[in-house]
Protein backbone atom coordinates (compact mmCIF):
# COMPACT_ATOMS: atom_id res chain seq x y z
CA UNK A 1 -15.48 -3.84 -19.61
CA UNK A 2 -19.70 -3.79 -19.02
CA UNK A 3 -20.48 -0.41 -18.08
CA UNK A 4 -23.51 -1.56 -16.45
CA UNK A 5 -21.06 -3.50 -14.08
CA UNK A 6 -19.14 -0.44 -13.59
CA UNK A 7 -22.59 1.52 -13.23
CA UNK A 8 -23.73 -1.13 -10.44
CA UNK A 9 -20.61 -1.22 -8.67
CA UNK A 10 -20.75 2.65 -8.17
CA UNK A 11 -24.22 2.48 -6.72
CA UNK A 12 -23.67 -0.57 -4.94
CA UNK A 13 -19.96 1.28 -3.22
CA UNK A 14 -22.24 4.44 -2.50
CA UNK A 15 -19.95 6.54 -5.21
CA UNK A 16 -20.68 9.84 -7.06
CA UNK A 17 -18.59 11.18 -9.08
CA UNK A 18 -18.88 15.11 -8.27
CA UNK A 19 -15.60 16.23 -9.49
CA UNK A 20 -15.37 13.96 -12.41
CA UNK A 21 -14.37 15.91 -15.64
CA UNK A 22 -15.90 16.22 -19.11
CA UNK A 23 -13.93 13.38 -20.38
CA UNK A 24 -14.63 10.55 -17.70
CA UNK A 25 -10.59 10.66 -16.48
CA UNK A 26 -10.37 6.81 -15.07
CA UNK A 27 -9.22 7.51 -11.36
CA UNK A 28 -7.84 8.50 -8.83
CA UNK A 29 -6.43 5.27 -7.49
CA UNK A 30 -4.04 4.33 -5.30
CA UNK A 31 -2.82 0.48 -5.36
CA UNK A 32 -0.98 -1.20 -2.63
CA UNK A 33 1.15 -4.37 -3.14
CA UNK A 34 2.34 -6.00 -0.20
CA UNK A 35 4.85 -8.91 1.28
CA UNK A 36 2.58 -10.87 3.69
CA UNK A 37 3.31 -8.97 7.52
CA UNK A 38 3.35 -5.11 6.25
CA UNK A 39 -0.20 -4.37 7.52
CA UNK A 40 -1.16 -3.42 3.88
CA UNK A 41 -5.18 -3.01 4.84
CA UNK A 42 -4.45 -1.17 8.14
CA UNK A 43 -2.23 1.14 6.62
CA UNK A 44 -4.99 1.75 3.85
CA UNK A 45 -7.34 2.06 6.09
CA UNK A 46 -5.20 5.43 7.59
CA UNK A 47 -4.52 6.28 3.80
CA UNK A 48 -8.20 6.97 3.55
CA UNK A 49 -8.74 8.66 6.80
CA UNK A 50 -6.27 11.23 6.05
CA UNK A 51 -7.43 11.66 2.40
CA UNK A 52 -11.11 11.93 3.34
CA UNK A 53 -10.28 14.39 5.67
CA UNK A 54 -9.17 16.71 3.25
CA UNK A 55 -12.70 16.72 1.50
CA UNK A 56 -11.01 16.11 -1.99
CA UNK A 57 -14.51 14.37 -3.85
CA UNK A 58 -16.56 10.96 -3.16
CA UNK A 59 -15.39 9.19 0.43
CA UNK A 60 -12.29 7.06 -0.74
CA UNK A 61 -12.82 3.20 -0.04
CA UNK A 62 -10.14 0.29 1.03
CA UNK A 63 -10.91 -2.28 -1.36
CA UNK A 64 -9.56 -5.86 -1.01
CA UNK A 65 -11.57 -8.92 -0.10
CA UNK A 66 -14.06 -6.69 -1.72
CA UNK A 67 -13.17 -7.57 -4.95
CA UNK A 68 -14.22 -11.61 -4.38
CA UNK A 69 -17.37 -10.47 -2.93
CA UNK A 70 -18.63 -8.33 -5.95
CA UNK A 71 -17.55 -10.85 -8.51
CA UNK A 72 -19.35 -13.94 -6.40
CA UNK A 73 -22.24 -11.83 -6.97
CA UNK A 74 -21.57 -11.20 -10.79
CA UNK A 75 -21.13 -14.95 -11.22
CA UNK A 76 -23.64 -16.65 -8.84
CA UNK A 77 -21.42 -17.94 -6.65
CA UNK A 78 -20.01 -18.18 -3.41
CA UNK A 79 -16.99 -15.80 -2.49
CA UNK A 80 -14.59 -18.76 -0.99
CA UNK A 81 -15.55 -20.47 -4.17
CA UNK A 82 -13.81 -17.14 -6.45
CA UNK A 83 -11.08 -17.45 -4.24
CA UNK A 84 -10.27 -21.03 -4.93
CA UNK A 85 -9.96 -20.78 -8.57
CA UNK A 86 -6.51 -18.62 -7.82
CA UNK A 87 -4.76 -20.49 -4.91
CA UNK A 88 -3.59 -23.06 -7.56
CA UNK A 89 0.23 -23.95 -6.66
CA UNK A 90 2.88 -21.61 -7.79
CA UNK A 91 5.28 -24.24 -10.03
CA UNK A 92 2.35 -24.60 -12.61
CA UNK A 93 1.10 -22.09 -14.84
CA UNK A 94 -2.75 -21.49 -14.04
CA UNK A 95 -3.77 -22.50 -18.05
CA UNK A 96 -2.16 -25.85 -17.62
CA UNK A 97 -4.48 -26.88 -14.18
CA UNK A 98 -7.53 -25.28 -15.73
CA UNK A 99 -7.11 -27.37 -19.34
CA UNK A 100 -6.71 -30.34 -16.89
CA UNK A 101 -10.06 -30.12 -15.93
CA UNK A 102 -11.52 -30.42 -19.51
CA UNK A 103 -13.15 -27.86 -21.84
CA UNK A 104 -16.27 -27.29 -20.37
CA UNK A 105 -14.52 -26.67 -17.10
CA UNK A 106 -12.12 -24.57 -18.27
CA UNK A 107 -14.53 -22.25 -19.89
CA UNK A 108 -16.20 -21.86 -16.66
CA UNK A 109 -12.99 -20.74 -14.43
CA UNK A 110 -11.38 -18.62 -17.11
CA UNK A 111 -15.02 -16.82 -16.63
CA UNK A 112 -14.13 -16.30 -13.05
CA UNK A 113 -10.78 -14.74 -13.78
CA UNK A 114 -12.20 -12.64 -16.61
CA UNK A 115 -14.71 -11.45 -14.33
CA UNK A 116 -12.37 -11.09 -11.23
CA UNK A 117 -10.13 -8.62 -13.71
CA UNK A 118 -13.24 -7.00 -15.02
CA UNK A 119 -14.60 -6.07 -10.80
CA UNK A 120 -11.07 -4.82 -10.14
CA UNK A 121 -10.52 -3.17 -13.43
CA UNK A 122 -14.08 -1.35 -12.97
CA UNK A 123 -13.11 0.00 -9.15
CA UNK A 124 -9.83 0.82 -10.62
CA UNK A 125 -11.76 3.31 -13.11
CA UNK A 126 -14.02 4.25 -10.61
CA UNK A 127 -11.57 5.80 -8.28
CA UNK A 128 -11.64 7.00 -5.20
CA UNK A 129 -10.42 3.74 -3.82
CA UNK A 130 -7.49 2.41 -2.85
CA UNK A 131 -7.08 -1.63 -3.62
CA UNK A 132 -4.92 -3.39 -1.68
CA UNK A 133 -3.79 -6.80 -2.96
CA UNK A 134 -5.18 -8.45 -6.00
CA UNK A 135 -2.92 -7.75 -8.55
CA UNK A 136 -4.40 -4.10 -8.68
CA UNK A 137 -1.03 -2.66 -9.69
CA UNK A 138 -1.53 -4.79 -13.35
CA UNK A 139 -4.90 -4.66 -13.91
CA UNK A 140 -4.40 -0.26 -13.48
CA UNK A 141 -1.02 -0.18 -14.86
CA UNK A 142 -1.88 2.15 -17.68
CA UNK A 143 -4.07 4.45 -15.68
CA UNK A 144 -2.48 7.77 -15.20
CA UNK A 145 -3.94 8.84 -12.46
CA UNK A 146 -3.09 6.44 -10.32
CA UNK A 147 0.02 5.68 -7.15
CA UNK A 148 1.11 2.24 -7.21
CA UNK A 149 2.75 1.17 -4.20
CA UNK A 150 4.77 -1.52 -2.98
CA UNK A 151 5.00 -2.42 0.80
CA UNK A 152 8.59 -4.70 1.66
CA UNK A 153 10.35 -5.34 5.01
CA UNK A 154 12.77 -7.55 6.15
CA UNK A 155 11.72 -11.42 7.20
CA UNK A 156 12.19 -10.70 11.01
CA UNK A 157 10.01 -7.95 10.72
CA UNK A 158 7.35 -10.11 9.32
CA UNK A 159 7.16 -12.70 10.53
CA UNK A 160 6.65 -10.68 14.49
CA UNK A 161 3.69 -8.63 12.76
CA UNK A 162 2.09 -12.17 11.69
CA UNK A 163 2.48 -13.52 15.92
CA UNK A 164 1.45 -10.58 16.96
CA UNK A 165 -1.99 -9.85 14.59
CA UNK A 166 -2.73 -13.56 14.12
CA UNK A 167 -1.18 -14.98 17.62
CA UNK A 168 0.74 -17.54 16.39
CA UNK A 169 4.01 -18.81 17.00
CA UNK A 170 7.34 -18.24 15.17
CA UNK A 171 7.17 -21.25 13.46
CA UNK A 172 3.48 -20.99 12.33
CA UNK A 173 4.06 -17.34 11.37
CA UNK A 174 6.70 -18.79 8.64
CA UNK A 175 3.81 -21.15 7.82
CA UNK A 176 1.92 -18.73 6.96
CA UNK A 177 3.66 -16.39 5.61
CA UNK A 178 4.82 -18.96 2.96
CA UNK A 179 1.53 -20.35 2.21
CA UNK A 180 -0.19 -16.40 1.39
CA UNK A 181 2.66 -15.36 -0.59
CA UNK A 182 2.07 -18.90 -2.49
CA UNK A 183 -1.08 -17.99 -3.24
CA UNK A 184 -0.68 -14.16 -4.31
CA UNK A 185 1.71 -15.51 -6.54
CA UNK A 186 -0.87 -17.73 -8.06
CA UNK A 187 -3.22 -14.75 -8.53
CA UNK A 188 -0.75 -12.46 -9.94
CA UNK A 189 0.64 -15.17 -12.48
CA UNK A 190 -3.67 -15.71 -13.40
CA UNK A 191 -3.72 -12.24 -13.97
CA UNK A 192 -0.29 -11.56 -16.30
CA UNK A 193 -1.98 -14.29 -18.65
CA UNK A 194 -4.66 -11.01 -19.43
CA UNK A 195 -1.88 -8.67 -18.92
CA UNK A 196 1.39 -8.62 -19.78
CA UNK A 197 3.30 -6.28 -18.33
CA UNK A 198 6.99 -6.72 -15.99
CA UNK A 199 5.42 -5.89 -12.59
CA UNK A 200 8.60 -4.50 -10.86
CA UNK A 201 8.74 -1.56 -13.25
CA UNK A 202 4.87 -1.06 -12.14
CA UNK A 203 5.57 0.69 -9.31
CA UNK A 204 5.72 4.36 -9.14
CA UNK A 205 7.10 4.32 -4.37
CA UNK A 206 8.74 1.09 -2.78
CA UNK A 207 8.58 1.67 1.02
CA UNK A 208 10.24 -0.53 3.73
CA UNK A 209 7.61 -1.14 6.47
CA UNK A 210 10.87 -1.94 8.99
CA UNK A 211 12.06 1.96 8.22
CA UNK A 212 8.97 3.70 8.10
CA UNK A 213 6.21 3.29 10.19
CA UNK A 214 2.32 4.27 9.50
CA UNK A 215 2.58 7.89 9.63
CA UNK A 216 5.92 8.42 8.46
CA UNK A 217 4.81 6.24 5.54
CA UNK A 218 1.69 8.02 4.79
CA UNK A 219 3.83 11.11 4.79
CA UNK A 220 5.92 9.86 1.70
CA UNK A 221 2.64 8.53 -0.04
CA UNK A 222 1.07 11.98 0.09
CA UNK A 223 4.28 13.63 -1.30
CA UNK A 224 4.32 11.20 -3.80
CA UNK A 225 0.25 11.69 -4.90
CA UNK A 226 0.92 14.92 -5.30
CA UNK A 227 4.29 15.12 -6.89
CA UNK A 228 2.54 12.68 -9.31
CA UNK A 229 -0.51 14.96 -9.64
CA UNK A 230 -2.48 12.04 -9.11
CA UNK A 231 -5.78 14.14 -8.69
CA UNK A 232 -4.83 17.14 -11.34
CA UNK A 233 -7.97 15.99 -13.29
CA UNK A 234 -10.82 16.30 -11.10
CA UNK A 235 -11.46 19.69 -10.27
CA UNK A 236 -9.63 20.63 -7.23
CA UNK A 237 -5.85 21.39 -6.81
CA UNK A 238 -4.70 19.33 -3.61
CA UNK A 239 -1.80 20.74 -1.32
CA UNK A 240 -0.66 18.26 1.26
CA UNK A 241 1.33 20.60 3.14
């Protein structure tokens, strides 16, 4: 990874890194996978309230769609057009669609995904963030100081948060639901090309969204950053309770 990319993302995010040790410890980081209808982003949005109120370094930052706008900028592009390159359909693997469009083609989107990787993997190091979405979970999986979460509930469950947040109707809410989970499956099978790593045994907290609402889940991630001494390395011993 470019550490002038890293070194323009941290001006460009408004980070400094005041409690950073000697050694440049990557993190801390906190990932969030989610099935569509958990309210991943609002829920990492409180994760970040609470944590910045506890003064603990830089402001932590909800990263997400994020990601597409700082690589469009890397690569001269437009962010819809990043996007695009990973909403391929699920039942084909992402090398055999991109050698499909020819050599000089190819070159050109495994760029995007290369570069994609290289944004998240440079937030990831960052830290300070927490990155919901965007095969985060892979990309950090060998950072230690990091809390990868994964956000499940029922289909019921779901598919009411989707009428309710995009005011749809049962049967678009499905709709949905089926096409965003198509195309996170897309970008997490782009990204296990770069990384290979069983994603399941990623994940340090599985929480069920149906069971434990925002603060009660907030709760358990807190217990969990700590019992994991996610932030041991940068100067200041945190105490949730």
């Amino acid at each position: 990874m470019s550490n002038a990319l890293l070194e323009y993302l941290t001006k460009r995010m408004g980070h400094t890194h005041i409690y950073d040790t000697a050694n440049n410890i990557p993190g801390p980081l906190i990932t969030i996978s989610r099935e569509v209808g958990c309210n991943g982003v609002k829920l990492a949005y409180k994760i970040a309230a609470k944590l910045n109120q506890r003064h603990l370094g830089p402001e932590w930052k909800v990263l997400s769609k994020e990601v597409f706008f700082e690589s469009a900028k890397e690569l001269d592009m437009e962010p819809d057009q990043v996007k695009r390159v990973f909403k391929y359909a699920d039942s084909y693997a992402i090398s055999d669609i991109l050698n499909a469009f020819g050599n000089r083609k190819f070159k050109s989107e495994r760029k995007v995904i290369r570069t994609v990787n290289e944004v998240i993997r440079a937030f990831a190091e960052q830290g300070f963030c927490i990155i919901v979405g965007r095969a985060a979970h892979i990309i950090a999986s060998d950072i230690k100081n990091a809390l990868h979460l994964r956000m499940v509930a029922p289909c019921e469950y779901r598919v009411k948060t989707i009428m309710d947040n995009n005011h749809l109707n049962r049967e678009e809410a499905l709709h949905f639901i089926e096409k965003v989970e198509k195309e996170r499956r897309a970008f997490r099978k782009s990204i296990r090309n770069e990384k290979e790593t069983e994603e399941c045994q990623i994940f340090d907290l599985w929480i069920n969204r149906a069971s434990f609402q925002d603060d009660a889940a907030i709760e358990l991630i807190e217990l969990a950053a700590e019992k994991k001494n996610i932030f041991q390395d940068y100067g200041k011993h945190i105490d949730f309770y």
